[in-house]
Protein backbone atom coordinates (compact mmCIF):
# COMPACT_ATOMS: atom_id res chain seq x y z
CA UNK A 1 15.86 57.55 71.37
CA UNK A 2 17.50 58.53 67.97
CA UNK A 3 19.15 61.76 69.43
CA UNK A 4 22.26 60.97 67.89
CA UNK A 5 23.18 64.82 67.96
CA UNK A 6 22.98 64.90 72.12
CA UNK A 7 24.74 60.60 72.28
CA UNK A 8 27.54 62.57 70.14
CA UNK A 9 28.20 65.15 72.13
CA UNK A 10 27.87 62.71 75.52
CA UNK A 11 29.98 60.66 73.47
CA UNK A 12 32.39 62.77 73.01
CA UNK A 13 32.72 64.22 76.63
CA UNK A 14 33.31 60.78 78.09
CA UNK A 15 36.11 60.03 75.34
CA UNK A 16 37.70 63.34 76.27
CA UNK A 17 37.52 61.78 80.08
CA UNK A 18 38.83 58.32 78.74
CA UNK A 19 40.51 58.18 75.01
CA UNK A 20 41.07 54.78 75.63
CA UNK A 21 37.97 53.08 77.36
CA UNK A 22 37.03 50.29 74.70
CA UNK A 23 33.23 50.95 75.76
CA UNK A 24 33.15 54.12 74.80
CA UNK A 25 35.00 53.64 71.86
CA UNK A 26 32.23 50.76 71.27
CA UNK A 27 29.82 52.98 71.63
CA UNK A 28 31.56 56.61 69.39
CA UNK A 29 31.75 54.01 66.65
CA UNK A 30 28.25 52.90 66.37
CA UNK A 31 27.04 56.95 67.15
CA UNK A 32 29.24 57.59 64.30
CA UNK A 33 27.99 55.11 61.92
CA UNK A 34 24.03 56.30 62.86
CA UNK A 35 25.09 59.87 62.44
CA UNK A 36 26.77 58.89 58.73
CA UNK A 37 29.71 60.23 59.64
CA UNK A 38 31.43 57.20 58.23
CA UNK A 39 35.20 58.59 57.87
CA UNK A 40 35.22 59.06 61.99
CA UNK A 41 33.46 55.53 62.33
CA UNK A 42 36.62 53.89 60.67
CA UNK A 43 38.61 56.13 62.47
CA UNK A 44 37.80 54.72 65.81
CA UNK A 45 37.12 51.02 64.38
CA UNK A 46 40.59 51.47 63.23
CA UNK A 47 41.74 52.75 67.25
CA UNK A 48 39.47 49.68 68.51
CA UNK A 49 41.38 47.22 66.57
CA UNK A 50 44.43 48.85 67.92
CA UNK A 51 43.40 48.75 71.46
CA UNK A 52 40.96 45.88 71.56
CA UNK A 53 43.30 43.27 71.08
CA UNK A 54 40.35 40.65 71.25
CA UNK A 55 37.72 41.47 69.18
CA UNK A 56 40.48 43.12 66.64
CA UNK A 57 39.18 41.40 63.39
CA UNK A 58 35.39 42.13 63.91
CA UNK A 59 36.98 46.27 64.51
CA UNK A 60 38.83 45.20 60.95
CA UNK A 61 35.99 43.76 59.19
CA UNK A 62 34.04 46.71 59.83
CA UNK A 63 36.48 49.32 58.31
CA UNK A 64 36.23 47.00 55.29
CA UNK A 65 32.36 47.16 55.45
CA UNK A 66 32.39 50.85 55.81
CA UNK A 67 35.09 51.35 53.47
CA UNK A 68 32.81 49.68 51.22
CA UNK A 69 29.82 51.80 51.60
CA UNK A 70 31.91 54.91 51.27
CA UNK A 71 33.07 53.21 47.74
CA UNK A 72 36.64 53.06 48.20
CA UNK A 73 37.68 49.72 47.00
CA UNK A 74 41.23 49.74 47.65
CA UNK A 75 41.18 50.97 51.48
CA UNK A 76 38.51 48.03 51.82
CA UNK A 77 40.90 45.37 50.05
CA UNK A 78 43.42 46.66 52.47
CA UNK A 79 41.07 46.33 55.13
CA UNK A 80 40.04 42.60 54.31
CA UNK A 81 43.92 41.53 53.89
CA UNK A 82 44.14 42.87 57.58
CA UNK A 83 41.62 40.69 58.46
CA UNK A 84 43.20 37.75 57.20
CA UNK A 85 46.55 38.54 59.12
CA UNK A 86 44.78 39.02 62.25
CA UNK A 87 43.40 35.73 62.02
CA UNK A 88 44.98 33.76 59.25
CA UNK A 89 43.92 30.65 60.50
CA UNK A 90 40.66 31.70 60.90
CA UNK A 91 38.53 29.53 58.02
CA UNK A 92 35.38 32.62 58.62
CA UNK A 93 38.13 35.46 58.27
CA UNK A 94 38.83 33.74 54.81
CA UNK A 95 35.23 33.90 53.71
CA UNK A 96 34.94 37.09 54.94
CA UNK A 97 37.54 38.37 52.32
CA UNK A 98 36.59 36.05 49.94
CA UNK A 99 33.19 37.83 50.15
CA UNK A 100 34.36 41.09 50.31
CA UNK A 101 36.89 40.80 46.95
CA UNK A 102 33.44 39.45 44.94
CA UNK A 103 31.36 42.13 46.24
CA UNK A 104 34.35 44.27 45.12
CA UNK A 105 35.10 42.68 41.88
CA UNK A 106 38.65 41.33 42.91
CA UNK A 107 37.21 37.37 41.81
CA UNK A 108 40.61 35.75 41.54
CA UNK A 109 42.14 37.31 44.65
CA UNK A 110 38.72 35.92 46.06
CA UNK A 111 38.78 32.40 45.00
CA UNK A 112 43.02 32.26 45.53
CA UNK A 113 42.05 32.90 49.40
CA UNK A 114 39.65 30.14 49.68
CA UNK A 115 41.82 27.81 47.74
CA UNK A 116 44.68 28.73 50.72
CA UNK A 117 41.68 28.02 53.32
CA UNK A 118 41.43 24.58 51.58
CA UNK A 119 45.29 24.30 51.33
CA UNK A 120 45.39 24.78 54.83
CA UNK A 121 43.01 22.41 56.00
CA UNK A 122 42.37 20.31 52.97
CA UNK A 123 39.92 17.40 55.47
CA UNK A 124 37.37 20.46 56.42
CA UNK A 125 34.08 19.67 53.87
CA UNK A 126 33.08 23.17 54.58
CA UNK A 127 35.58 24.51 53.08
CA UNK A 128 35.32 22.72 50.18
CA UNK A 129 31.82 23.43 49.70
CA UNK A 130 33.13 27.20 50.09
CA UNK A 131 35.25 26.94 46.98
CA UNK A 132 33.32 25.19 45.13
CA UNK A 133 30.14 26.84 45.65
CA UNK A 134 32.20 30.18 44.59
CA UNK A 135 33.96 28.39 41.25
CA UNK A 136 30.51 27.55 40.52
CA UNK A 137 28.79 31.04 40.88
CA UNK A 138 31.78 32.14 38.55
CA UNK A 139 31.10 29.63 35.89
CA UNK A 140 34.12 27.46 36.47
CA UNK A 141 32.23 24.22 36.75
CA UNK A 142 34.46 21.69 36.17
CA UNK A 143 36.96 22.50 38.87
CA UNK A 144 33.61 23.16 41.22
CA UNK A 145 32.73 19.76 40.72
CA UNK A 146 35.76 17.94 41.30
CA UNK A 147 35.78 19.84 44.64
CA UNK A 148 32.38 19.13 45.27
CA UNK A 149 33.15 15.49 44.61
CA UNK A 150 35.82 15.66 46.75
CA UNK A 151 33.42 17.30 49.52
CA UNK A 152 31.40 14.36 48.89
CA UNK A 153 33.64 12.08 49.74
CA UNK A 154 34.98 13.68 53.06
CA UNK A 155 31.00 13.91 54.19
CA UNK A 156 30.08 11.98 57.29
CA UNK A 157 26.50 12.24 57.49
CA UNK A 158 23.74 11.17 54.90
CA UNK A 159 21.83 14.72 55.20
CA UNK A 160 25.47 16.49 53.95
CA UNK A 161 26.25 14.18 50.73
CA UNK A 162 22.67 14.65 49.44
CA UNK A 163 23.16 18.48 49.59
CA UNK A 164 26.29 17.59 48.03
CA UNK A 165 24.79 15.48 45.54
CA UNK A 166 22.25 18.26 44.31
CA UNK A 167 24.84 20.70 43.50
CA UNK A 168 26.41 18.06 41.61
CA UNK A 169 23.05 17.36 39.93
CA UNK A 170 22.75 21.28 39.04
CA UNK A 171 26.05 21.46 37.27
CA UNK A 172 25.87 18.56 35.42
């Protein structure tokens, strides 16, 4: 009902009753966030990822995003990179940084993580298409198009060469 004064205090009783109780940590976080108390929403994202074992890099990737709001570019760097060790394999915990260092004006340590993605699993298209799609957007078109011919020849299905084959088209 939008009573985020009265779910704070509520909130705050049951965590005094159980500091630990991922729910209610679930729940302090997003009361926090609606409130705009941002600095105690990454406070218990932070004791989430911590606790919550599990779901620790979606806790992580929202301490970057809030850390991003609040405008402090370094924490949310630090953030991002602790996303990426909680999941290094993880080819959507690369984009996520990836996305995060643009948005934050870091471009090369942006495109140097999707390059490791592709490192790491140089046969996945969508990964290429990642890269590439980001070299382009940051005017370095030839090395977008050699991965985006590269891309095109790792494609198994008609529908994903032709998409392939209009970003080619657009950079020529």
């Amino acid at each position: 009902d939008r009573q985020f004064d009265e779910a704070g205090k509520a909130i705050a009783k049951a965590l005094e009753l159980a500091p630990n109780s991922v729910p209610c940590l679930l729940a302090a976080a997003k009361i926090q966030e609606a409130q705009n108390n941002l600095l105690a929403a990454i406070e218990t994202n932070t004791k989430l990822a911590t606790i919550d074992r599990r779901y620790r890099t979606e806790h992580l990737k929202k301490v970057a995003q809030i850390e991003t709001r609040l405008g402090r570019r370094e924490k949310a760097l630090q953030a991002g990179r602790d996303v990426l060790a909680s999941a290094p394999g993880n080819p959507d915990a690369h984009e996520f940084f990836a996305q995060l260092c643009f948005q934050l004006g870091a471009i090369d340590e942006g495109l140097e993580t999707l390059r490791r993605q592709v490192r790491a699993n140089p046969s996945d298209p969508r990964g290429l298409m990642t890269l590439a799609n980001a070299l382009a957007e940051q005017f370095r078109t030839d090395e977008a198009i050699e991965l985006f011919w590269r891309a095109f020849e790792k494609g198994d299905d008609v529908d994903a060469k032709l998409g392939v084959v209009q970003r080619l088209a657009e950079l020529y």
